[in-house]
N, C-alpha and C. Protein backbone atom coordinates (compact mmCIF):
# COMPACT_ATOMS: atom_id res chain seq x y z
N UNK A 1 15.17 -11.83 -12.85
CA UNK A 1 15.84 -10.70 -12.24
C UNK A 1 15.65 -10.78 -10.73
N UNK A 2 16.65 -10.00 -10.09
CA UNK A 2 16.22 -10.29 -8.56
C UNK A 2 15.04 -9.06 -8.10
N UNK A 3 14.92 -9.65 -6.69
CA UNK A 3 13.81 -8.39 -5.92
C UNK A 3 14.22 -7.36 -5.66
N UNK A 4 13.40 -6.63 -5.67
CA UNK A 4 13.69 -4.77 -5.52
C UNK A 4 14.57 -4.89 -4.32
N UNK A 5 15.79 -4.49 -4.01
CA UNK A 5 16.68 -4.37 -2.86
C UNK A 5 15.73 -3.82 -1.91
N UNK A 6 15.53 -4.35 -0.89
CA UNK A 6 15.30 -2.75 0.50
C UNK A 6 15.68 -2.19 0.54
N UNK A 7 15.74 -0.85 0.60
CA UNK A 7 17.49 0.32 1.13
C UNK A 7 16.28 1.89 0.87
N UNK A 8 16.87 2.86 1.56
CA UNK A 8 16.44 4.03 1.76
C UNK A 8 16.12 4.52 -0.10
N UNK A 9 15.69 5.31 0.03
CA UNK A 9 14.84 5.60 -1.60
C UNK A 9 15.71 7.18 -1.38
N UNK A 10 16.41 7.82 -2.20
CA UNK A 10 16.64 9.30 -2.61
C UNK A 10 15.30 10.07 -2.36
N UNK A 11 15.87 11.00 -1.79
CA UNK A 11 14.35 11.83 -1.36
C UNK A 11 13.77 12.32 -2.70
N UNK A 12 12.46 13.10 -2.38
CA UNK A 12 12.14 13.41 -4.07
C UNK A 12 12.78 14.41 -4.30
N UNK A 13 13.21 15.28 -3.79
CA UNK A 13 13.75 16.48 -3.49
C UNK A 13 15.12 15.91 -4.44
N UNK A 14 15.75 15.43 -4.66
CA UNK A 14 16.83 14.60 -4.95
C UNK A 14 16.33 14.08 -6.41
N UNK A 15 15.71 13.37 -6.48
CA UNK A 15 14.91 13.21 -8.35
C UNK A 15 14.76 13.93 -8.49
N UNK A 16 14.05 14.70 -8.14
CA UNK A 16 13.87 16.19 -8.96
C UNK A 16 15.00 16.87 -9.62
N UNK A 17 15.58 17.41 -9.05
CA UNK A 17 16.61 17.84 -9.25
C UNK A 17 17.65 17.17 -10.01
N UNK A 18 18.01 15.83 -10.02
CA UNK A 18 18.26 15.13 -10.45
C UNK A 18 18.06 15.26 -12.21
N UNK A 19 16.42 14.99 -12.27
CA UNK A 19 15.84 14.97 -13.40
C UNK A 19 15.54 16.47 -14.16
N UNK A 20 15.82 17.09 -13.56
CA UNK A 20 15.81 18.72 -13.52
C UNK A 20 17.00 18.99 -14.13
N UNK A 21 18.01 18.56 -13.87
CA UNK A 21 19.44 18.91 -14.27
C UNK A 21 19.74 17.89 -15.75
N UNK A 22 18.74 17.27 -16.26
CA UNK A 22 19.19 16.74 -17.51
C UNK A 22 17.70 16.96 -18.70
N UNK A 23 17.49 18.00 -18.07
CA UNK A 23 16.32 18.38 -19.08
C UNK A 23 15.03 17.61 -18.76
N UNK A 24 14.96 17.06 -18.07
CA UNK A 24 13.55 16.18 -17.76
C UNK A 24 12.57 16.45 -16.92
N UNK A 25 11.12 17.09 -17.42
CA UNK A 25 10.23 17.34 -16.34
C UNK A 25 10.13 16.88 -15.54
N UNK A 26 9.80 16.95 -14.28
CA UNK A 26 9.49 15.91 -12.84
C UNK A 26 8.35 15.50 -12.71
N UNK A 27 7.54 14.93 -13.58
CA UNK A 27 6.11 14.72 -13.45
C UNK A 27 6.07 13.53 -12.09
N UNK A 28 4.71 13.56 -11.27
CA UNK A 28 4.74 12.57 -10.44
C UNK A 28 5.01 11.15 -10.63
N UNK A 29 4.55 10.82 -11.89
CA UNK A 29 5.20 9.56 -12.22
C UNK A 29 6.60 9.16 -12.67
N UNK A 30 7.50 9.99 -12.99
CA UNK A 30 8.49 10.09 -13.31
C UNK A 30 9.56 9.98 -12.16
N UNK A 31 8.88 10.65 -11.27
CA UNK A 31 9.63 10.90 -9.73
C UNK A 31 9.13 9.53 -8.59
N UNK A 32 8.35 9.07 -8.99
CA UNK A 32 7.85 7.74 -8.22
C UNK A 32 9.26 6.60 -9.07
N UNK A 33 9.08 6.93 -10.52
CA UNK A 33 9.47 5.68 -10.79
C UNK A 33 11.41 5.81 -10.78
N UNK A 34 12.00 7.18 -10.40
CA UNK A 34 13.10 7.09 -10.09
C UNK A 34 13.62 7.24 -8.56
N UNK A 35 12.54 7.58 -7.52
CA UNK A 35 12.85 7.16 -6.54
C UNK A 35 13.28 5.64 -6.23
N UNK A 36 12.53 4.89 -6.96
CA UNK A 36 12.43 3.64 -6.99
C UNK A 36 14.02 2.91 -7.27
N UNK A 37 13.77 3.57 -8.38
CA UNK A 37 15.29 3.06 -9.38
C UNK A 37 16.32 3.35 -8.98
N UNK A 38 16.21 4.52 -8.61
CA UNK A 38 17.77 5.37 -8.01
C UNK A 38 18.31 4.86 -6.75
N UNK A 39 17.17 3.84 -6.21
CA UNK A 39 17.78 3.81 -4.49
C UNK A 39 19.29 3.38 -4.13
N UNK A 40 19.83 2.31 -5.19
CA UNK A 40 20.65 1.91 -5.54
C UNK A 40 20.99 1.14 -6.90
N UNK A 41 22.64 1.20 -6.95
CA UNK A 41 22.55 0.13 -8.61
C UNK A 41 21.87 -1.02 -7.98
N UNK A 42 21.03 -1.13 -9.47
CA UNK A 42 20.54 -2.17 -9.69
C UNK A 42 19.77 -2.82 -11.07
N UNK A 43 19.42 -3.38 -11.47
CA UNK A 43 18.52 -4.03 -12.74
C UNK A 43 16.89 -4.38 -12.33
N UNK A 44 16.32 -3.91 -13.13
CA UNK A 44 14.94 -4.28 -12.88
C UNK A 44 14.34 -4.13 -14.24
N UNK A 45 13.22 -4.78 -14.70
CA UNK A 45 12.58 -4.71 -15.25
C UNK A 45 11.68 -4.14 -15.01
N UNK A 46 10.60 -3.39 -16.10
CA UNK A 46 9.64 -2.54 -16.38
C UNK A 46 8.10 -3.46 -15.09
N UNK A 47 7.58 -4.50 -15.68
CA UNK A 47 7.08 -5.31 -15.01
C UNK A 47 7.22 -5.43 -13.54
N UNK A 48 8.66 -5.51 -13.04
CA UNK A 48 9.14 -5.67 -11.48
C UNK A 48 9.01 -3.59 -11.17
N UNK A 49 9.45 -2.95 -11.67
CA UNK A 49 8.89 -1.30 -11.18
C UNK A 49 7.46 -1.09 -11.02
N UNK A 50 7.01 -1.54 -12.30
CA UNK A 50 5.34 -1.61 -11.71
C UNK A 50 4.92 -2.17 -10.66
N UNK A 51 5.13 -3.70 -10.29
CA UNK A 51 4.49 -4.32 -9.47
C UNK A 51 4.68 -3.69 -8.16
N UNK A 52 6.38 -3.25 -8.17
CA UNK A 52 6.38 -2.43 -6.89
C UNK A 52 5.89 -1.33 -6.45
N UNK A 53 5.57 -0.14 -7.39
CA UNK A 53 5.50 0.92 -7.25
C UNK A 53 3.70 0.65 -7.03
N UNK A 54 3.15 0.14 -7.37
CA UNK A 54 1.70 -0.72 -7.51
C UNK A 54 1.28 -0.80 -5.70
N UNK A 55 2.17 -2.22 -4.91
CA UNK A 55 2.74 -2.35 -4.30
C UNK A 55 2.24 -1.14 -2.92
N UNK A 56 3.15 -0.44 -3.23
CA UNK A 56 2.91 0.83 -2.57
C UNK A 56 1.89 1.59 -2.96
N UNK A 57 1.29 1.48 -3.68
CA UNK A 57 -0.67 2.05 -3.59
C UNK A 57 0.24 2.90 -4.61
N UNK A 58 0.58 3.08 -5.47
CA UNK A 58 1.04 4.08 -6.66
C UNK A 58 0.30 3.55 -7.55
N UNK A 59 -0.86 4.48 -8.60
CA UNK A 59 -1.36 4.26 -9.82
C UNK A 59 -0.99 4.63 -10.84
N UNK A 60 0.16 3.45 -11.82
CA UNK A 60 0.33 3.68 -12.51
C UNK A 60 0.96 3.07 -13.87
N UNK A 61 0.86 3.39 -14.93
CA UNK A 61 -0.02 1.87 -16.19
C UNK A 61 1.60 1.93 -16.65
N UNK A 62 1.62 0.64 -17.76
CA UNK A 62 2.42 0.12 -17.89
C UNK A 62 3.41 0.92 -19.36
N UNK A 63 2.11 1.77 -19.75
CA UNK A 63 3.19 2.36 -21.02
C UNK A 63 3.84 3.59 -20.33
N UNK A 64 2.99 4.50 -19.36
CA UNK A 64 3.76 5.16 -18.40
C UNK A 64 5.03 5.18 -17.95
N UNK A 65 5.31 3.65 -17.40
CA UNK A 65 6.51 3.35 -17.18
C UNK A 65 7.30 3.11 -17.96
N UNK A 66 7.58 2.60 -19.10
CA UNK A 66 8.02 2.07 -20.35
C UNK A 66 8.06 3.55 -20.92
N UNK A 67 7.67 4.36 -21.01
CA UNK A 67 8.16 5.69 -21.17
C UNK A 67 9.33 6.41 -20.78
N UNK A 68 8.63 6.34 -19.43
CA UNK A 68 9.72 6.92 -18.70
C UNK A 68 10.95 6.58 -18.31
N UNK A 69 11.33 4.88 -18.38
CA UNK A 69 12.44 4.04 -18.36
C UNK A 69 13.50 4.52 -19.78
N UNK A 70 12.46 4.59 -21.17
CA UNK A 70 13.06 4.82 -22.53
C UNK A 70 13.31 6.21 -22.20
N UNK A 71 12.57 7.54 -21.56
CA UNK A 71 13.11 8.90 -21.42
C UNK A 71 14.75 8.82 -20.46
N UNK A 72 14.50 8.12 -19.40
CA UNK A 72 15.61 7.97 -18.37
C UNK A 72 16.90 7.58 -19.70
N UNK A 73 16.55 6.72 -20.33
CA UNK A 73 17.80 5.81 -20.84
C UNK A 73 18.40 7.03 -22.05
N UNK A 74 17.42 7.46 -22.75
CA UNK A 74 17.76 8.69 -23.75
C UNK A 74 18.65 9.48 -23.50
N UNK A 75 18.49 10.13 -21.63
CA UNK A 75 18.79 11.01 -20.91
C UNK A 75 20.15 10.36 -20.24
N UNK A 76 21.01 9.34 -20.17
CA UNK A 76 21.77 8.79 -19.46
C UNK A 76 21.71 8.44 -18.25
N UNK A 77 20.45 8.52 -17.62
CA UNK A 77 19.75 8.06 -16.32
C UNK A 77 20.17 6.46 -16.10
N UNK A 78 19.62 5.91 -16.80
CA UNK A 78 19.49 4.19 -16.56
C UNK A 78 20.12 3.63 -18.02
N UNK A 79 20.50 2.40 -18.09
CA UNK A 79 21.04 1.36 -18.83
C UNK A 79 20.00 0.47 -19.43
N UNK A 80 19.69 0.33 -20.53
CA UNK A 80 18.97 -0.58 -21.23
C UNK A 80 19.82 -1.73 -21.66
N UNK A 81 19.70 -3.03 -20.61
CA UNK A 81 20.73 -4.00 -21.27
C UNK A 81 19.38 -5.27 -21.78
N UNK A 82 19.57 -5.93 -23.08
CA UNK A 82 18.66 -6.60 -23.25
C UNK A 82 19.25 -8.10 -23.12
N UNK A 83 18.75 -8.85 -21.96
CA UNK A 83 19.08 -9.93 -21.74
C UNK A 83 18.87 -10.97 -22.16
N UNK A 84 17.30 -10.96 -23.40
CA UNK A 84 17.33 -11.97 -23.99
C UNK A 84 16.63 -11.29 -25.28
N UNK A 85 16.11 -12.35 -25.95
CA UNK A 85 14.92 -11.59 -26.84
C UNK A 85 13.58 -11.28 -26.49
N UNK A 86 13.32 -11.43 -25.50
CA UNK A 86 12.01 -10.69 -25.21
C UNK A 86 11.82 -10.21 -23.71
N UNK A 87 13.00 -9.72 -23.38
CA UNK A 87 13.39 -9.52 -21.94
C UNK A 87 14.52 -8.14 -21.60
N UNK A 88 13.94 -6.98 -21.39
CA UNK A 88 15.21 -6.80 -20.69
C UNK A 88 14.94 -5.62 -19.54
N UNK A 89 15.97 -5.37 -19.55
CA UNK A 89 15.68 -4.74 -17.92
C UNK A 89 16.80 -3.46 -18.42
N UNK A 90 16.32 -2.41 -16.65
CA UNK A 90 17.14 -1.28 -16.72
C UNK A 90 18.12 -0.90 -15.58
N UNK A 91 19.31 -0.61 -16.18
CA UNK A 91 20.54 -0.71 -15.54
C UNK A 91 20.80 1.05 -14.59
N UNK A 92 20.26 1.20 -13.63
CA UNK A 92 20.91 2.29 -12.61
C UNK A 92 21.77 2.61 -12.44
N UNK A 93 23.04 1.58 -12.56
CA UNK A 93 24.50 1.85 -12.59
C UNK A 93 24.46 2.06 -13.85
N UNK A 94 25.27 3.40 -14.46
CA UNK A 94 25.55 4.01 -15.80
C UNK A 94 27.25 3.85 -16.02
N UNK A 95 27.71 3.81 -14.76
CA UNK A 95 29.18 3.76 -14.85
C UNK A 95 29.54 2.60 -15.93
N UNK A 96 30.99 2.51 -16.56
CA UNK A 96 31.47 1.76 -17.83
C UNK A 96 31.37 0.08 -16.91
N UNK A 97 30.80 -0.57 -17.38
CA UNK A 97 31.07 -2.29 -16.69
C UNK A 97 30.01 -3.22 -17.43
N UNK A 98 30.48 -4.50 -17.51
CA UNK A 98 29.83 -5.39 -17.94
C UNK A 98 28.59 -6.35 -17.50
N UNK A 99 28.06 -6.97 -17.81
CA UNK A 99 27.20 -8.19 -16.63
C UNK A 99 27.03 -9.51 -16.92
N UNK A 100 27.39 -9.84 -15.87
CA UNK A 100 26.68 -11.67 -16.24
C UNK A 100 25.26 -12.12 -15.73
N UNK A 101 24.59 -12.67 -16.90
CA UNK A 101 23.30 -13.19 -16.72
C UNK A 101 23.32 -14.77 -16.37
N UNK A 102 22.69 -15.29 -15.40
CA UNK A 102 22.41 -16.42 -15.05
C UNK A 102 20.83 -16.86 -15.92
N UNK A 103 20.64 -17.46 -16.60
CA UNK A 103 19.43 -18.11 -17.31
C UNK A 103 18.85 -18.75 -17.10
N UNK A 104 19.19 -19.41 -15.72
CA UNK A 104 18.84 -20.18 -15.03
C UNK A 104 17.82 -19.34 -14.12
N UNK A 105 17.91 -18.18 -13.36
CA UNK A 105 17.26 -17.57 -12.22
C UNK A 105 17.14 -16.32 -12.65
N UNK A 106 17.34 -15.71 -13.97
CA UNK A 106 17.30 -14.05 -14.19
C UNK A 106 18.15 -13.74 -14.02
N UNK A 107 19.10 -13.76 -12.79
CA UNK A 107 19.86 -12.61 -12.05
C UNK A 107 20.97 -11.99 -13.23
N UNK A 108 21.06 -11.10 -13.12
CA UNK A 108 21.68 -10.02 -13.78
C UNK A 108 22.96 -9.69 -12.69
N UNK A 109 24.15 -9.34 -13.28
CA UNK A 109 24.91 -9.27 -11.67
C UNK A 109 25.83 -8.42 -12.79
N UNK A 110 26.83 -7.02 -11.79
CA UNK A 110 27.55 -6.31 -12.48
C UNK A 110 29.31 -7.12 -12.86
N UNK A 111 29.77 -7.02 -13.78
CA UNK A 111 31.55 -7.01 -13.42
C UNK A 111 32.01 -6.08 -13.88
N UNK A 112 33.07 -5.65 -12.99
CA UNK A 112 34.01 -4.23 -13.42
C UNK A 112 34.78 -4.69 -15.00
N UNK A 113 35.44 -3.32 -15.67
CA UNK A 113 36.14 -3.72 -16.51
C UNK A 113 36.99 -4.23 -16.55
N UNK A 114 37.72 -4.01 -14.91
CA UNK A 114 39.41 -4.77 -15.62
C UNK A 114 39.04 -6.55 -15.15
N UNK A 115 38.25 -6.94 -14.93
CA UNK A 115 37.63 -8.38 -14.95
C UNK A 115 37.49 -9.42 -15.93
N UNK A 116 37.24 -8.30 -17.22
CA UNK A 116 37.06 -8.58 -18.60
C UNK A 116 38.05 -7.96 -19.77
N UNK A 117 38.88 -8.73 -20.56
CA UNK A 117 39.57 -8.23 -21.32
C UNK A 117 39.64 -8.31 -22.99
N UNK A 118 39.47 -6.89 -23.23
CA UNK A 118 38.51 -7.50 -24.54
C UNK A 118 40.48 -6.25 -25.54
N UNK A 119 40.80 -7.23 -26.31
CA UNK A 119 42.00 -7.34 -26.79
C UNK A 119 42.13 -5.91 -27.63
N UNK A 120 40.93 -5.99 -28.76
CA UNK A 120 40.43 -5.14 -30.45
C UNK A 120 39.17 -5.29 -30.33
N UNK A 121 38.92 -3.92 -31.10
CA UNK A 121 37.62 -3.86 -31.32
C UNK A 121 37.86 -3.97 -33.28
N UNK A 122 36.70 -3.88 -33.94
CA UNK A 122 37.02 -4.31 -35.23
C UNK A 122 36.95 -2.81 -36.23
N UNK A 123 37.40 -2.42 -37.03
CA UNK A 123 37.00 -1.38 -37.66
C UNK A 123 35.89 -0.65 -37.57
N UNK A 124 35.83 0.31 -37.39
CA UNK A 124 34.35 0.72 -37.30
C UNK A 124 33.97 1.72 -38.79
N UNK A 125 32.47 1.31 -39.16
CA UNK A 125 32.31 1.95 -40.08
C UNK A 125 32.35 3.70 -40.70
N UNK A 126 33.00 4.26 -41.66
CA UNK A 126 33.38 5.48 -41.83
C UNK A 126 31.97 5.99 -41.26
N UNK A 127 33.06 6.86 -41.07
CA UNK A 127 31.83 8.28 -40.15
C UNK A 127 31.21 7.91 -38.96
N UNK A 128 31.54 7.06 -38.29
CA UNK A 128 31.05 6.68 -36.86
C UNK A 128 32.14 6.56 -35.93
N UNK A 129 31.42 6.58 -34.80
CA UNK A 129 32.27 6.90 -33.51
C UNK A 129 31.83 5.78 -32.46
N UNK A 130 32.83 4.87 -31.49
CA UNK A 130 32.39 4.45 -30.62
C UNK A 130 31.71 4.91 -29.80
N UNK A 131 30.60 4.30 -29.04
CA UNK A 131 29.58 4.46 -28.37
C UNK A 131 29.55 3.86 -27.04
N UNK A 132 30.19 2.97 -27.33
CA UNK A 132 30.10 1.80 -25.88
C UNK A 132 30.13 0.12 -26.63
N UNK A 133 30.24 -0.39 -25.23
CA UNK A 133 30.76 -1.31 -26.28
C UNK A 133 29.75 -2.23 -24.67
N UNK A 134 28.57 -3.25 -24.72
CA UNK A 134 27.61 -3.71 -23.91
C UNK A 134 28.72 -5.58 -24.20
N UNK A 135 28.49 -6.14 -22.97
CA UNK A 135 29.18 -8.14 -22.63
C UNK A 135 28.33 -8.02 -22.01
N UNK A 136 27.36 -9.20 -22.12
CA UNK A 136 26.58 -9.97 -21.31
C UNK A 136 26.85 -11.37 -21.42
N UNK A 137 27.74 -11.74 -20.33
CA UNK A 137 27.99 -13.10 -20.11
C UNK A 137 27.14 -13.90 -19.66
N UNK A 138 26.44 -14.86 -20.08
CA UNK A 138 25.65 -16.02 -20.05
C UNK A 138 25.83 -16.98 -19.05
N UNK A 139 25.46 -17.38 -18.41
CA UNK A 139 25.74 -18.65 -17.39
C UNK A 139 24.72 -19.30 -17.16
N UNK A 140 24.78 -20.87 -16.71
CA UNK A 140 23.79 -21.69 -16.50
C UNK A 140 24.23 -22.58 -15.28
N UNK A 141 23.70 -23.60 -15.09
CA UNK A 141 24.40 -24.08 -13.98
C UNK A 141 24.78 -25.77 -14.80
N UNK A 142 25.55 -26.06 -14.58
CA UNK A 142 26.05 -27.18 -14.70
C UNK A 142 25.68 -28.74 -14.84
N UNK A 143 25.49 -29.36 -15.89
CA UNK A 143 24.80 -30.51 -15.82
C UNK A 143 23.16 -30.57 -16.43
């Protein structure tokens, strides 16, 4: 996956509220770890939030975060896309779009929908409703 972007962080004042408006307490760790996330879209893994938030003299353990990533994702906060089988990361951009994974370097990268054209979907089983529909395009490098 790539490095935490640089870019200005949403004030807390801004998570809060944020997390306030979808039912979610603002505990300090909760608000550390979406300042973080929220600064912009992006993908990160649980592992890469810790190290950063760490980083910045923040104490705080790893099921903590892994909590609060699975509360965010419950809540429509962040994107759980799983990039491999024992890998995945969380998506900040919630808007409808796809991604291509490079396997070569991690990187996770967004594409819009009309980029991708997906024809039919297949019957869906009685009594269910579409949900979303997740493409993770694969890439490697050549040779």
């Amino acid at each position: 996956m790539s490095a935490v972007p640089t870019t200005v962080s949403p004030s807390r004042e801004q998570v809060i509220q944020l997390l306030e408006s979808k039912g979610i307490g603002p505990t300090q760790q909760r608000v550390r770890v979406g300042e973080l996330l929220f600064a912009c879209d992006q993908h990160l893994t649980a592992d890469q939030i810790i190290e950063s938030l760490r980083v910045d003299g923040a104490r705080i353990s790893k099921a903590t975060v892994y909590n609060t990533l699975n509360l965010f994702a419950e809540h429509g906060l962040v994107r759980q896309i799983n990039v491999d089988s024992t890998r995945a990361c969380f998506d900040s951009n919630t808007r409808d779009h796809y991604h291509i994974h490079n396997v070569d370097t991690g990187e996770l990268v967004d594409v819009g929908l009309p980029q991708v054209r997906l024809e039919s979907l297949p019957n869906l089983p009685e009594g269910t409703e579409l949900a979303g529909v997740d493409i993770v395009i694969r890439v490697r490098r050549k040779g």
